[in-house]
Protein backbone atom coordinates (compact mmCIF):
# COMPACT_ATOMS: atom_id res chain seq x y z
CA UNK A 1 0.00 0.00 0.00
CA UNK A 2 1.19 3.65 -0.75
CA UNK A 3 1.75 6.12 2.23
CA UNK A 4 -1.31 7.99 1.09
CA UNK A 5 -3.21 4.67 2.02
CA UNK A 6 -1.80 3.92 4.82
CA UNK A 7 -2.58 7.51 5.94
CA UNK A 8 -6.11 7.26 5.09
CA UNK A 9 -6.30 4.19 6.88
CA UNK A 10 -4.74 4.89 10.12
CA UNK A 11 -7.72 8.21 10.27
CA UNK A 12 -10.46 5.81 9.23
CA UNK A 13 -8.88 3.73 11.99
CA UNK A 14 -8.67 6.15 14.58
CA UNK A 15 -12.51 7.37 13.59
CA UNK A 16 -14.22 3.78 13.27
CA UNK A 17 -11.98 0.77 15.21
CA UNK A 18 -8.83 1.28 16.75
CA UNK A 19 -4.93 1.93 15.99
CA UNK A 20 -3.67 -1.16 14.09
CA UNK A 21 -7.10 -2.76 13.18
CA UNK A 22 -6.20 -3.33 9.81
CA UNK A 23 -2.72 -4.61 10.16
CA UNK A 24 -4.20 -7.17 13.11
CA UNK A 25 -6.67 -8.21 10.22
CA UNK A 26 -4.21 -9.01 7.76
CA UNK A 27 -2.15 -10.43 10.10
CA UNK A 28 -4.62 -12.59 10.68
CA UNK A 29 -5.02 -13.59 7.27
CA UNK A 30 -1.21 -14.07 6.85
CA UNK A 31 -1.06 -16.25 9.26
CA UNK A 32 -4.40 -18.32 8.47
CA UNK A 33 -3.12 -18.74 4.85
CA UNK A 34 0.31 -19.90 6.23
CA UNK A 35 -0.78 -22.89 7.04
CA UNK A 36 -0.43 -25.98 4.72
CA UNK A 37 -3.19 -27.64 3.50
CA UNK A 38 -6.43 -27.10 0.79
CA UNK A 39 -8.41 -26.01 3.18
CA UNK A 40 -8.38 -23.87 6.08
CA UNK A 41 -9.00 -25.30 9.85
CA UNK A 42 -11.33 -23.89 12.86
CA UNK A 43 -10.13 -20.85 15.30
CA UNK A 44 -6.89 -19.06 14.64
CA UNK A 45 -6.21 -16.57 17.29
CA UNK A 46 -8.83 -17.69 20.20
CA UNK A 47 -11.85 -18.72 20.61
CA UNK A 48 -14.41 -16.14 19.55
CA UNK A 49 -11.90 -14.01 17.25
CA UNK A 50 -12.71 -15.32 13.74
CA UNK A 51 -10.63 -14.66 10.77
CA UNK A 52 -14.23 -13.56 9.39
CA UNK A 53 -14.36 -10.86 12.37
CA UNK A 54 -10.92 -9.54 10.66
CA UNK A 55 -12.56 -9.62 7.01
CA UNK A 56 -15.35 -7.38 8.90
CA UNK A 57 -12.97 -4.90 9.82
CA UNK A 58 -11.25 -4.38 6.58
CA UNK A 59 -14.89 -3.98 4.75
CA UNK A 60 -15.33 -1.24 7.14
CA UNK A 61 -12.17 0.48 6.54
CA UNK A 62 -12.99 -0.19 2.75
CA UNK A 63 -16.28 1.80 3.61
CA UNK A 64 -14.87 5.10 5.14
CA UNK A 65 -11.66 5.39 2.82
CA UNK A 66 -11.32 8.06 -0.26
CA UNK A 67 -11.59 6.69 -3.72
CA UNK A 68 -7.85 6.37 -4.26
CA UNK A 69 -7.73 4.80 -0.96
CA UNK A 70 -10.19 2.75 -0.93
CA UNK A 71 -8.89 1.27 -4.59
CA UNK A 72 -5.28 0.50 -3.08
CA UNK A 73 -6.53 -1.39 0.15
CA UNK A 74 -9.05 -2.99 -2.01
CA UNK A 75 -6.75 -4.37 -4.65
CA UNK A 76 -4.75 -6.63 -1.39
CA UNK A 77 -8.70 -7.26 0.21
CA UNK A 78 -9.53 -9.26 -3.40
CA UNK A 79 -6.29 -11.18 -3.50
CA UNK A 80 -7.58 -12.01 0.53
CA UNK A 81 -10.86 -12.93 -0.78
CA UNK A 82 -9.85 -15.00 -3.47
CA UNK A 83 -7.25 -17.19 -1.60
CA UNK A 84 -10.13 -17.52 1.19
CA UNK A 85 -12.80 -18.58 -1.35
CA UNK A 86 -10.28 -20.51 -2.50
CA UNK A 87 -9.64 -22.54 0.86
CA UNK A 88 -13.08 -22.58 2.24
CA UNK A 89 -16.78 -23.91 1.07
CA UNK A 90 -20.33 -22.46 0.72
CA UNK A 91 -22.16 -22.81 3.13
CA UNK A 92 -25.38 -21.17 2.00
CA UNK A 93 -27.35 -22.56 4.69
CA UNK A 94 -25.66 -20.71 7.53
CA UNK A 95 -27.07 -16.90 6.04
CA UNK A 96 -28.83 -14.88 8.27
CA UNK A 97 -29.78 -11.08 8.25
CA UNK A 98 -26.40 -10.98 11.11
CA UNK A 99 -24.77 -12.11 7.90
CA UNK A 100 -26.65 -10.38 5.13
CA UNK A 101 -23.59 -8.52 2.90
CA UNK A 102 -20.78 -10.93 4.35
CA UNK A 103 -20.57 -14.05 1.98
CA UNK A 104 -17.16 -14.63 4.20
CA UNK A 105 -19.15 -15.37 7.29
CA UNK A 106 -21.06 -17.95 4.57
CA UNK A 107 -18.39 -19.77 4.11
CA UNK A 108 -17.38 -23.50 6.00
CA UNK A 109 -13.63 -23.70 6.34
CA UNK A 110 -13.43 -27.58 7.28
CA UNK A 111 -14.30 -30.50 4.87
């Protein structure tokens, strides 16, 4: 990301979530993907902090950011997106107005 992004992103941060939110979502990403295998497993931090709670964050940075912003984070969220589609199922019968928007909270991440 440019230094005009990361800008943007650390005032959407300090307006919306908190200092860091977006680099604790990749992070948590990285780290998910970094593990071997077609498909990814259950909890990766802790119980009750999802990978899908990260993907939430970054779609609300995504929200709040200028254009030019917005296009640079967005360009790393798709490659994110793709490699989790990639490693993960539908699971259409888990959506629920919590959900409605999300498809990554639709999503089964065990065989």
């Amino acid at each position: 990301m440019s230094a005009r992004t990361r800008a943007a992103v650390r005032r959407v941060e300090a307006e919306r979530l908190w200092p860091d939110a977006v680099a604790a979502a990749l992070s948590r990403f990285e780290r998910a993907f970094s593990h071997p295998g077609r498909y990814l497993e259950g909890p990766y931090d802790s119980p009750g902090i999802e990978i899908e709670d990260g993907r939430d964050d970054l779609e609300e940075v995504l929200r709040h950011l200028p254009a030019g912003a917005r296009a640079d984070l967005g360009r790393l969220v798709e490659r994110i997106d793709a490699e989790f589609e990639r490693r993960t199922l539908p699971n259409p019968g888990w959506v629920s107005e919590w959900t409605a928007g999300r498809w990554w909270w639709w999503r089964l991440r065990e065989r």
